[in-house]
Structures are given as structure tokens and as C-alpha cells.
Protein backbone atom coordinates (compact mmCIF):
# COMPACT_ATOMS: atom_id res chain seq x y z
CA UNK A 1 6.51 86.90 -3.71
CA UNK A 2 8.14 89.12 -6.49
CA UNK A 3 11.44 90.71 -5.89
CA UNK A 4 10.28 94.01 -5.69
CA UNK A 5 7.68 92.93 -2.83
CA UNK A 6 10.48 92.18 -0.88
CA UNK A 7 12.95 94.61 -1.77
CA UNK A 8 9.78 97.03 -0.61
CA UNK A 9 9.98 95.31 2.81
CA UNK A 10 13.75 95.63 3.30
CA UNK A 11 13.17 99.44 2.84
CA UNK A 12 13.31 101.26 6.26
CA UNK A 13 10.39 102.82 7.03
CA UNK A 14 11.27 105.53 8.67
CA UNK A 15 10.09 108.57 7.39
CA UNK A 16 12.82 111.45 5.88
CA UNK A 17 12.94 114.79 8.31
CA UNK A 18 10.38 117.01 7.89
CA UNK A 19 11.35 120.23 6.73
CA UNK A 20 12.07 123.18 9.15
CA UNK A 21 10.01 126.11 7.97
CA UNK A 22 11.44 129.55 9.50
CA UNK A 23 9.46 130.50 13.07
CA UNK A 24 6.36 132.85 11.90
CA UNK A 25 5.88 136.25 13.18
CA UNK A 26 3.43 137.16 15.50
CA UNK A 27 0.81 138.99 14.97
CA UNK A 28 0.78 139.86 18.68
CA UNK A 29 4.11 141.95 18.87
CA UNK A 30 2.87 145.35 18.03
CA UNK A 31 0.39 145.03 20.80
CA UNK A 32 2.88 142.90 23.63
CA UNK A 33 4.22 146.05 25.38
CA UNK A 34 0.88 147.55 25.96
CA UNK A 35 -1.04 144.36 26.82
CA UNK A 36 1.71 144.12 29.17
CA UNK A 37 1.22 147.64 30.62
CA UNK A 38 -1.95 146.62 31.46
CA UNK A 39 -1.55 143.34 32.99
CA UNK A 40 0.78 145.60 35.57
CA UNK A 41 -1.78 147.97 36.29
CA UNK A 42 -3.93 145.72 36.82
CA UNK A 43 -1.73 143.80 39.66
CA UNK A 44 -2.13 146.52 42.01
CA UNK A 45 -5.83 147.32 40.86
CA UNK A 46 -8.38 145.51 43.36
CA UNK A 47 -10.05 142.59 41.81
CA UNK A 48 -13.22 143.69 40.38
CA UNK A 49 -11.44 146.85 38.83
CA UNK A 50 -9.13 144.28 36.33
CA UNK A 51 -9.30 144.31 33.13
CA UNK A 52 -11.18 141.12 31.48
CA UNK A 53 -9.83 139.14 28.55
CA UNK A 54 -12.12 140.83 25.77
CA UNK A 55 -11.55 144.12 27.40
CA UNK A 56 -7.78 143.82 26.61
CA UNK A 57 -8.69 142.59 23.08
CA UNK A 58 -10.24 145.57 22.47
């Protein structure tokens, strides 16, 4: 074997850190307070009066 085969195999292999990218924005927070409006109404509204998933996306 050639020097540099083994001087490849000494190497540790563990991998450098990933990078830490900043946390994202979502595009959910100009909409959280009145999704969660809704979600409180609908606590006290009987079941078949709640809003459904693609009703609050609208």
C-alpha cells in the first residue's frame, strides 16, 4: 500500500459540523392569532358546528 493510502486511513472520519443556518420565518405568523381565535371559538362550539382544517385555510 502507498503512503498516502494509509495516511487516508489514519484520517478520522468524522465529518466537520454542519453549518447552523439562522431559524426561517414562518410564513404562518401573520395568520397565528386568528387561527387561534378560531380554534377557541370553536372549543365551546358543539361538534358538528367546528371549523374543518380547509375551512381555517381559507
Amino acid at each position: 500500500m502507498s503512503r498516502r493510502t494509509v495516511a487516508l486511513a489514519l484520517e478520522p472520519v468524522w465529518l466537520a459540523p454542519r453549518k447552523q443556518l439562522p431559524p426561517r420565518i414562518s410564513r404562518l405568523d401573520p395568520f397565528k392569532a386568528t387561527i387561534d381565535e378560531i380554534l377557541r371559538v370553536d372549543l365551546d362550539a358543539p361538534h358538528k358546528h367546528r371549523h374543518t382544517v380547509k375551512r381555517v385555510f381559507e
